[in-house]
Protein backbone atom coordinates (compact mmCIF):
# COMPACT_ATOMS: atom_id res chain seq x y z
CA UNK A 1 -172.34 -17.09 121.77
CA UNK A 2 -170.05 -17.92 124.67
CA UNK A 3 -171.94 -21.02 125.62
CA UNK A 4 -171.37 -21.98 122.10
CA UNK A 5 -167.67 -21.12 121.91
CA UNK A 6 -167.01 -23.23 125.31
CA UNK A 7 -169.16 -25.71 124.13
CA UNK A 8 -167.33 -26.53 120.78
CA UNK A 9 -163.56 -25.78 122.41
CA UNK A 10 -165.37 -29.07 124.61
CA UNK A 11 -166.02 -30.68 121.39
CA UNK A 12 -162.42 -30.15 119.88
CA UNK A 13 -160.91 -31.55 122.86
CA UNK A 14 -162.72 -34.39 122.87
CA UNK A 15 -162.00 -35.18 119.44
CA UNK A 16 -158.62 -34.90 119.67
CA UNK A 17 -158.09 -36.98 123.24
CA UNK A 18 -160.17 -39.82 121.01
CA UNK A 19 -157.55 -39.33 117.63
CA UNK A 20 -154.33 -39.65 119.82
CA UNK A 21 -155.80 -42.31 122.14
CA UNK A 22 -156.40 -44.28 118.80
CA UNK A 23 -153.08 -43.71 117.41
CA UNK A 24 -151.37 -45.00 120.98
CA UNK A 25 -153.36 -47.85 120.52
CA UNK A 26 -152.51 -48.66 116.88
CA UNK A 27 -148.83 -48.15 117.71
CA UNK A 28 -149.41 -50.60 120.56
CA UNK A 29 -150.75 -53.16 118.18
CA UNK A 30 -148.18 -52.17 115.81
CA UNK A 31 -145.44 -52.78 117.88
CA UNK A 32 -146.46 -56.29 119.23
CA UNK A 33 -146.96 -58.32 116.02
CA UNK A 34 -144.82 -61.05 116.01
CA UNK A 35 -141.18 -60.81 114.53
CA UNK A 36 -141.57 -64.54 113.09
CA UNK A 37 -144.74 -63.64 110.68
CA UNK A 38 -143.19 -64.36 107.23
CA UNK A 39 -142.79 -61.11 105.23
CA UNK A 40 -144.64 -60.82 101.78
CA UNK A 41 -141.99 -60.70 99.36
CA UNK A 42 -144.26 -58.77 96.95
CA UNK A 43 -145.04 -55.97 99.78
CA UNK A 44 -143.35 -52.28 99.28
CA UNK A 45 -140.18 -51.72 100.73
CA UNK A 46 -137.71 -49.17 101.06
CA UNK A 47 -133.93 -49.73 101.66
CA UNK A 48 -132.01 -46.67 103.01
CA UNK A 49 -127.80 -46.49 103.29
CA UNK A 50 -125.41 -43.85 102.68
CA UNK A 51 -124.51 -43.04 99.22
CA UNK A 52 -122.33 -45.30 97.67
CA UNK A 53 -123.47 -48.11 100.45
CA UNK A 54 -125.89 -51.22 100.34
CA UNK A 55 -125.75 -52.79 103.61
CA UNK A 56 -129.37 -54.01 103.23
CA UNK A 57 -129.42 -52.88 107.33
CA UNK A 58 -131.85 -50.12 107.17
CA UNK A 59 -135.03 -51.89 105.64
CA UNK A 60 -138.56 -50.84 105.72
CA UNK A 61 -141.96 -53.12 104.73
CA UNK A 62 -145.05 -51.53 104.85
CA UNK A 63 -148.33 -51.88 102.49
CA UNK A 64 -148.31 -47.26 102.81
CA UNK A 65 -145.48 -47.21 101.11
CA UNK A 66 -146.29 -44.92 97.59
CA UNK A 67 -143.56 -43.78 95.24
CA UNK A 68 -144.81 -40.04 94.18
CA UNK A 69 -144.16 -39.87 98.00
CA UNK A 70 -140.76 -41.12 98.94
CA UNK A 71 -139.25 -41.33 94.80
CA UNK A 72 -140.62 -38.34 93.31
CA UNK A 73 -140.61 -34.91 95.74
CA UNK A 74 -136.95 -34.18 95.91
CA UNK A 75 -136.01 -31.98 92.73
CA UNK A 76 -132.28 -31.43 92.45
CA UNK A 77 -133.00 -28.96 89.74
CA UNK A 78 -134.81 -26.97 91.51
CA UNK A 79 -133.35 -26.98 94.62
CA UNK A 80 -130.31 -26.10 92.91
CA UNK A 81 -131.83 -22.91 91.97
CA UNK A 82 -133.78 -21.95 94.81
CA UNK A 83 -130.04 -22.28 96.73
CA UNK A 84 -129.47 -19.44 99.69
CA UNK A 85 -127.36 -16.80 98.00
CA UNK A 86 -124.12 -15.98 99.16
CA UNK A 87 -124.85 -12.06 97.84
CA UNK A 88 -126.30 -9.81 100.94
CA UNK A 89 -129.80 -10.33 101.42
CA UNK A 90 -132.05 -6.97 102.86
CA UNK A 91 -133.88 -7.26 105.89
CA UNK A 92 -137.79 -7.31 105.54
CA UNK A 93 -138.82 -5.22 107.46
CA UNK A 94 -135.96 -2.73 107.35
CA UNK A 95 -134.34 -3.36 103.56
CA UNK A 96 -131.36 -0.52 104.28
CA UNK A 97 -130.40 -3.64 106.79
CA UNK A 98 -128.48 -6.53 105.06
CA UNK A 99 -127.01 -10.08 106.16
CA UNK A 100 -125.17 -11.53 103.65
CA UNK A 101 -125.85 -15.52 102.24
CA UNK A 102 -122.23 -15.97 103.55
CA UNK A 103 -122.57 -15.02 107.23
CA UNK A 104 -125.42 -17.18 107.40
CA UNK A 105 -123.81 -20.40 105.66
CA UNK A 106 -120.98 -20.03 108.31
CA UNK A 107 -123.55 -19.35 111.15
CA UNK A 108 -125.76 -22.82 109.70
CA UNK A 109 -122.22 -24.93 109.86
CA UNK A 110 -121.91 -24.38 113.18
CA UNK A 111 -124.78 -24.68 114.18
CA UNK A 112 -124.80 -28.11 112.87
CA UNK A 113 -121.72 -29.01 114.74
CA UNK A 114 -122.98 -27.87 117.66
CA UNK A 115 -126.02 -30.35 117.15
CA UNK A 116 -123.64 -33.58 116.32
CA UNK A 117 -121.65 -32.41 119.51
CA UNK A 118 -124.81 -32.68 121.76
CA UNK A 119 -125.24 -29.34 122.61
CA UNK A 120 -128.42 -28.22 124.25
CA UNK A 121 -127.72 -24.58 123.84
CA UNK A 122 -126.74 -22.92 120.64
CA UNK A 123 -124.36 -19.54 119.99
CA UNK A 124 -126.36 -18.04 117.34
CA UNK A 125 -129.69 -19.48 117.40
CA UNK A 126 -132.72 -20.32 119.97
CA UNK A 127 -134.69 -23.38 119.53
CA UNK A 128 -138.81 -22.35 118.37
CA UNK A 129 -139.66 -25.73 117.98
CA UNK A 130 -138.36 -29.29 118.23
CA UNK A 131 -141.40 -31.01 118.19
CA UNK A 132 -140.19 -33.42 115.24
CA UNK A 133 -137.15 -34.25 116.59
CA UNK A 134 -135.56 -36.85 118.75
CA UNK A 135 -132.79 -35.02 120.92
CA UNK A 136 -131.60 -37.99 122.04
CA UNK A 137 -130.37 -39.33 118.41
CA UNK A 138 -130.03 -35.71 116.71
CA UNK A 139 -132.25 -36.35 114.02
CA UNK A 140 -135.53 -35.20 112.71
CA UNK A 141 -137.13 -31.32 112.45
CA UNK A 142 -135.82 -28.66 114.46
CA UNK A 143 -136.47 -25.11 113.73
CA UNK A 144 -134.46 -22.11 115.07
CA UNK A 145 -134.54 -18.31 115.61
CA UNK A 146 -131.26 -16.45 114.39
CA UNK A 147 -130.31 -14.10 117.47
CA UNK A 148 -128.80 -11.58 115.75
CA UNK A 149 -130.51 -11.86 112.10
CA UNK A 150 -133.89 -11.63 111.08
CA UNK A 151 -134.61 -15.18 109.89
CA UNK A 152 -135.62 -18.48 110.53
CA UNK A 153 -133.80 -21.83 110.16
CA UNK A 154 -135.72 -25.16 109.70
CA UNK A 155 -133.17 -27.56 109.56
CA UNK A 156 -133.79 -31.71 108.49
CA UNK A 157 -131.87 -33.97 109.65
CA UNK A 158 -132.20 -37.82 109.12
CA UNK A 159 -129.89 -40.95 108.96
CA UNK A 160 -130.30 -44.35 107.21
CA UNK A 161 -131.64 -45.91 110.80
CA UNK A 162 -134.30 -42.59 111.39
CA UNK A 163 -135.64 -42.28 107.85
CA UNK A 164 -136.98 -46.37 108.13
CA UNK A 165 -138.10 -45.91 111.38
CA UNK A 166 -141.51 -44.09 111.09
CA UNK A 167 -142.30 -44.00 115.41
CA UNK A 168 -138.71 -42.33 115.93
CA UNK A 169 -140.09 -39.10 115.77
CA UNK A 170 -142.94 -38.66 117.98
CA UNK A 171 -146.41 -39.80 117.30
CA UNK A 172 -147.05 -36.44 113.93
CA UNK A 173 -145.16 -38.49 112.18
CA UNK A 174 -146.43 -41.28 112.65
CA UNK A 175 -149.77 -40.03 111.89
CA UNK A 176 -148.85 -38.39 108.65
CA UNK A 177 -147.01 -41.63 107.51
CA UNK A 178 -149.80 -43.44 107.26
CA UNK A 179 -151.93 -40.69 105.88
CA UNK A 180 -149.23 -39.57 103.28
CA UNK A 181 -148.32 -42.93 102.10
CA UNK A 182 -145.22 -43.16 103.59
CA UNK A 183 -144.23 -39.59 103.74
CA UNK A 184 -141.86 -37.77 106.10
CA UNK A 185 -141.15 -34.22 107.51
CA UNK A 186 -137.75 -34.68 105.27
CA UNK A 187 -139.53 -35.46 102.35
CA UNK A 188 -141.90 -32.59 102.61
CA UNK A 189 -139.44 -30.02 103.22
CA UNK A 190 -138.71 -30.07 99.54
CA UNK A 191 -142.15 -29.12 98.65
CA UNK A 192 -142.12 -26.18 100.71
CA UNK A 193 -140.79 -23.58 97.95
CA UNK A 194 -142.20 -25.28 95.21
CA UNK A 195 -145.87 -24.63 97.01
CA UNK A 196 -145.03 -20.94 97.94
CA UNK A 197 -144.41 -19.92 94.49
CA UNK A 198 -147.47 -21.60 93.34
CA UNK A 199 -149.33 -19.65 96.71
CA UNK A 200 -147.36 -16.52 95.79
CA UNK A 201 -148.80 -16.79 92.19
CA UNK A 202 -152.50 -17.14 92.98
CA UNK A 203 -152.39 -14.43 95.44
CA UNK A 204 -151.31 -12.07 92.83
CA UNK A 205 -153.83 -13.30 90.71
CA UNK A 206 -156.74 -12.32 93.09
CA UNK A 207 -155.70 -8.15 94.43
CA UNK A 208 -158.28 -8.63 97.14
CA UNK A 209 -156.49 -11.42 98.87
CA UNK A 210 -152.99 -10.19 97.98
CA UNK A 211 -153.69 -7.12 100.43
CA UNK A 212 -154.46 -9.05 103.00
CA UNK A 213 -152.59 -12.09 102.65
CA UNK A 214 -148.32 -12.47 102.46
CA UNK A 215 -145.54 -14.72 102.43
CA UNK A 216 -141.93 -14.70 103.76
CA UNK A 217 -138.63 -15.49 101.16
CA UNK A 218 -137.49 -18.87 101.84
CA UNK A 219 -134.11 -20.17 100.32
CA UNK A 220 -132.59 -24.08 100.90
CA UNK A 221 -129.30 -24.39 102.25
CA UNK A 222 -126.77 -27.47 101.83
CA UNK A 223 -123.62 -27.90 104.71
CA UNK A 224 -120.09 -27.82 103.34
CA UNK A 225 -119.88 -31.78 102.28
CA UNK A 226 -122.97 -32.73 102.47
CA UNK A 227 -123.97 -36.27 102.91
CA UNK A 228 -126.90 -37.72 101.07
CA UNK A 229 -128.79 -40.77 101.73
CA UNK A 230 -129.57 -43.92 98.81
CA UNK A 231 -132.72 -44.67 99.00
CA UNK A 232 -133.99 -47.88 97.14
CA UNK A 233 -137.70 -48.96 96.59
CA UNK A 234 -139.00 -51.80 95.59
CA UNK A 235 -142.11 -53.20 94.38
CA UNK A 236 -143.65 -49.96 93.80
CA UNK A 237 -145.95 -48.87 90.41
CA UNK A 238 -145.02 -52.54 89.21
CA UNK A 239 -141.73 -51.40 88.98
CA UNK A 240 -139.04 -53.98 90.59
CA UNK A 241 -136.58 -51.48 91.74
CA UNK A 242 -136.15 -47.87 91.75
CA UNK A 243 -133.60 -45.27 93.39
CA UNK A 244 -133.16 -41.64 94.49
CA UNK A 245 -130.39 -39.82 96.77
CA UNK A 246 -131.85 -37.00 98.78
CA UNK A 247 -129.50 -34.56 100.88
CA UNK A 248 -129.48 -36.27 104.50
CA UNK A 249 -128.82 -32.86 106.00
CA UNK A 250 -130.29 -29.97 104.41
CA UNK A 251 -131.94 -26.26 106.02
CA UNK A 252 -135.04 -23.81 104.41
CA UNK A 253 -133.65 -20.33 105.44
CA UNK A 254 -136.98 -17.93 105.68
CA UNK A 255 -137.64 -13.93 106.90
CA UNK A 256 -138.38 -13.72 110.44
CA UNK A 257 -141.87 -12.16 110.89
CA UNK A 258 -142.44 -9.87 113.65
CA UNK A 259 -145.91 -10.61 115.08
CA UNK A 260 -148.14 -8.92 117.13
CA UNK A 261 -149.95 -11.76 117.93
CA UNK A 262 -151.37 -15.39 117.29
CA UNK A 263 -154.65 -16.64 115.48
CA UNK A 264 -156.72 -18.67 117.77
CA UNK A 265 -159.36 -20.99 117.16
CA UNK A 266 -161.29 -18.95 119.53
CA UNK A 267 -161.50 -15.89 117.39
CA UNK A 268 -164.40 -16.59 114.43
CA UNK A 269 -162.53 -13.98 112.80
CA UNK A 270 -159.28 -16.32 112.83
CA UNK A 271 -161.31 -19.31 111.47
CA UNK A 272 -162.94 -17.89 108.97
CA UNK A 273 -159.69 -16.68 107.41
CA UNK A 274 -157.98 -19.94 107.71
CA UNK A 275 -161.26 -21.96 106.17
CA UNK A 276 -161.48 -18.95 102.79
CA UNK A 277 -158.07 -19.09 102.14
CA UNK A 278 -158.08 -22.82 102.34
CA UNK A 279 -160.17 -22.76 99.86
CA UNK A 280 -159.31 -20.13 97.43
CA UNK A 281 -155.49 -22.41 97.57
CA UNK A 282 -157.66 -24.86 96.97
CA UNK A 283 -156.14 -27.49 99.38
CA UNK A 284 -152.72 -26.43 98.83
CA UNK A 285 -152.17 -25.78 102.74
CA UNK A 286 -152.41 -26.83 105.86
CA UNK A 287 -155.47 -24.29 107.66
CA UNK A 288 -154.13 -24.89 111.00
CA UNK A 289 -153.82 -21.46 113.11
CA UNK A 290 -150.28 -22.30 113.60
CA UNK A 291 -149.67 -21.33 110.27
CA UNK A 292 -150.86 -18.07 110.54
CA UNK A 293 -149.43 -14.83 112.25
CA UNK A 294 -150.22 -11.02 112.54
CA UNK A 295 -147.82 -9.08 110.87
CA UNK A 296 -146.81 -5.99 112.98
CA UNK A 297 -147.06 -3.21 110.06
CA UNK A 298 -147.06 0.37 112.59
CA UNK A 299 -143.46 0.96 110.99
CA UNK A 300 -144.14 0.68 107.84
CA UNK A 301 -146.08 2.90 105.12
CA UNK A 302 -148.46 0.22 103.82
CA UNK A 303 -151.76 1.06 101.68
CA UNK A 304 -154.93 0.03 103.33
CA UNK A 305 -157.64 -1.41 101.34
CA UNK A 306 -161.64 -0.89 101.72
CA UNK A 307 -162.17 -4.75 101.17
CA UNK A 308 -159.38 -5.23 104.11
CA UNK A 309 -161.44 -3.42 106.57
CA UNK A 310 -165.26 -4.99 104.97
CA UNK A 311 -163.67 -8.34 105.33
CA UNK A 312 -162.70 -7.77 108.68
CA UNK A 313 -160.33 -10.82 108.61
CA UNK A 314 -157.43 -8.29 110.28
CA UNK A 315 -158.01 -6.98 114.03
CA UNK A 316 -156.27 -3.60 113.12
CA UNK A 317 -155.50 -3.45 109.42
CA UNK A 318 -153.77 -0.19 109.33
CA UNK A 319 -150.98 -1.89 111.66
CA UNK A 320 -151.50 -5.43 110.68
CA UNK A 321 -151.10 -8.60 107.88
CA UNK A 322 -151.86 -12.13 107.95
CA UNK A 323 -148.48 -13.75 106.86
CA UNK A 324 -148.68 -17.47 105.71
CA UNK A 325 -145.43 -18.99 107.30
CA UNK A 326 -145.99 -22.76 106.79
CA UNK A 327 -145.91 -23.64 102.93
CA UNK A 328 -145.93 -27.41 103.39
CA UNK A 329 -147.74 -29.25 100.19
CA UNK A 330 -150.68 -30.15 102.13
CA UNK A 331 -151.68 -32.69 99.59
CA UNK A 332 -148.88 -34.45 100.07
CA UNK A 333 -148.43 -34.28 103.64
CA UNK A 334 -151.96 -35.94 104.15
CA UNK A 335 -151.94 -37.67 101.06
CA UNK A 336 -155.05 -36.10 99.63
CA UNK A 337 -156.54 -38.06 96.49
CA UNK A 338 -159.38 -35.65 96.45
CA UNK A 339 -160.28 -32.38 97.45
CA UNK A 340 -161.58 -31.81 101.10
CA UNK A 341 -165.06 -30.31 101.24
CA UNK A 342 -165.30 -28.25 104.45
CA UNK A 343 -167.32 -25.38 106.08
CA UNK A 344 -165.59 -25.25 109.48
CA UNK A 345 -162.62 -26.40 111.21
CA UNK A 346 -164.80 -29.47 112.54
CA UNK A 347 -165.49 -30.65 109.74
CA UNK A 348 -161.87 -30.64 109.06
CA UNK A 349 -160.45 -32.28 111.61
CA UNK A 350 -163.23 -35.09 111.28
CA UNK A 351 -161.98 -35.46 107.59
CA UNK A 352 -158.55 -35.98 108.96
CA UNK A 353 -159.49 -38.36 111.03
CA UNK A 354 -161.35 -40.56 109.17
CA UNK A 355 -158.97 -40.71 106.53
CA UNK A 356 -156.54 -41.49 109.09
CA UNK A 357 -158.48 -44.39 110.44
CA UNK A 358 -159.40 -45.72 106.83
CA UNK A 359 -155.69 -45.44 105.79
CA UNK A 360 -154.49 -47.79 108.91
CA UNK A 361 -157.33 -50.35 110.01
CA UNK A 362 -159.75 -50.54 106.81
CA UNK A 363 -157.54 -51.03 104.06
CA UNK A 364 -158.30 -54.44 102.26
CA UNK A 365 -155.68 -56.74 101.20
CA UNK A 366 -157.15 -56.29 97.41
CA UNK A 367 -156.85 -52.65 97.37
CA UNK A 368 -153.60 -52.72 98.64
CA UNK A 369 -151.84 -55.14 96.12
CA UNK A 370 -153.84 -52.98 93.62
CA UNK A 371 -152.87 -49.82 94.30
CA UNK A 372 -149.06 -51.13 93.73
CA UNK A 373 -149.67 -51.48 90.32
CA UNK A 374 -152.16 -48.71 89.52
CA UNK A 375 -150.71 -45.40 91.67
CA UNK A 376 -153.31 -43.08 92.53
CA UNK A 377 -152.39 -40.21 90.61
CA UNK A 378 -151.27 -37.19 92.79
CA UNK A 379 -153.84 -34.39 93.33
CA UNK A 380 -152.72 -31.11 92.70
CA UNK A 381 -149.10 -32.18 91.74
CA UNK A 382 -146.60 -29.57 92.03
């Protein structure tokens, strides 16, 4: 079994060295096609100003470009209602705690200005992850750790020049935009709640799981003033010309999670929780152990299931819960047409791939002007 275990970490590595050395190379080739080739005046474009501008500056071509991905994910409605209260808001894991909506729409301000001033360090916050985000500009995905509150701030940023600029961002987006026809981090924020209440609803549907499995409260958050960004697409879905404004700054506020510790891709038991709850979601999210942590339960009174323990899926579940943290639309994100059939996390990331490399290098010329008058319709819309 150990030979076995070495022998496909091996394998994984592999894989992956070969996916991003492909992807350097496409940007390569990307990069160094001439700037004189006449543009196809029927190809999908997006332009992107400020509200209330047209400069025609910030201009995007590209043949990936789908509207259910860049037109039809933001949801003012919803959003709207899904809003970070300004009422206090009890701690998870101790509820006679409270931090109110307020103190945390005054903390999120400044945090922003402290971003647009440069700042490397932050008052209230540390940085978890910044993966997504170019320091140097100030724009892109950066997620933070409240010091003295339990939550969790993932806060989007993007600008006219960023959002048309798909390589600004490190080489995940990249990837995804040419998987997700076109998509962005930005644009997938907004599907974030919208997929946890549909996760929250099928868990509760299915007791056995909803022992085991839980999710944190997430709320959006909008600065004082926000700006929003106009975006305008054109020949998309045979349509000429169409236009949405999205917030160009906006934050999803979620319960911070104390773990005891990470799922691995070492641990059988941690891939064989990702790949069944994969599929009982049926697509709906993103499998990768990142998304996954260990609940640390020891001060809390929690009932403990036989089917918790049969399952074995937690390493102590008297103490312990799986907690789904990233809600992401998966669908979206990889622009899924179809489900994904998969018995293993191999097979997985071989899907991904291949619908990575069929997306950018074996895409016809045909199917592409087709597809801009008949949309694929979106699988499991939310």
């Amino acid at each position: 079994m150990c030979n076995y275990n070495i022998e496909n970490r091996v394998m994984y590595q592999r894989i992956i060295l070969l996916f991003w050395t492909a992807i350097l190379y496409s940007t390569i080739v990307y990069a160094i096609r001439s700037v004189h080739r006449p543009k196809d005046l029927c190809m999908p474009r997006i332009e992107v100003d400020w509200a209330g501008e047209k400069t025609k500056k910030n201009i995007l071509y590209a043949s990936h470009l789908e509207s259910k991905q860049i037109l039809k994910k933001f949801d003012w409605d919803f959003l709207q209602s899904r809003l970070l209260p300004p009422s206090p808001l009890p701690h998870r894991n101790d509820p006679t705690q409270q931090t109110s909506g307020i103190e945390l729409d005054t903390l999120l301000n400044k945090l922003l200005d402290e971003i647009k001033e440069g700042k490397k360090e932050y008052t209230d916050v540390t940085v978890l992850k910044r993966l997504d985000f170019n320091r140097k500009e100030g724009y892109g995905l950066i997620v933070f750790k409240c010091k003295h509150h339990p939550f969790v701030l993932k806060l989007f940023i993007e600008r006219p020049e960023s959002f048309v600029n798909p390589l600004s961002k490190g080489f995940q987006p990249y990837f995804f935009f040419f998987m997700g026809g076109g998509i962005n981090r930005h644009l997938m924020g907004f599907t974030r709640i919208k997929n946890l209440e549909y996760i929250r609803d099928a868990l509760k549907n299915d007791p056995r799981w909803a022992a085991i499995i839980d999710t944190p409260r997430k709320w959006f958050w909008l600065p004082k003033n926000p700006q929003w960004l106009s975006i305008r697409a054109y020949n998309l879905d045979g349509i000429s010309e169409q236009t949405i404004e999205i917030p160009a700054v906006y934050a999803i506020v979620a319960d911070w999670i104390h773990s005891t510790k990470e799922l691995s891709l070492r641990s059988r038991t941690s891939r064989t929780l990702g790949i069944k709850l994969s599929r009982i979601l049926g697509n709906r999210i993103d499998p990768h152990m990142g998304n996954f942590i260990l609940e640390d339960l020891s001060h809390k009174e929690e009932a403990v299931t036989d089917q918790m323990e049969e399952d074995n899926l937690l390493i102590n579940p008297k103490k312990e819960r799986i907690v789904l943290i990233d809600t992401e639309h998966f669908p979206s994100l990889v622009g899924l047409a179809s489900p994904l059939e998969f018995d293993g996390y191999l097979s997985w990331y071989l899907q991904l791939m291949g619908k990575f490399a069929q997306e950018k290098f074996f895409r016809t010329k045909s199917y592409r002007k087709h597809i801009q008058t008949h949309p694929i319709p979106e699988f499991l819309a939310l």
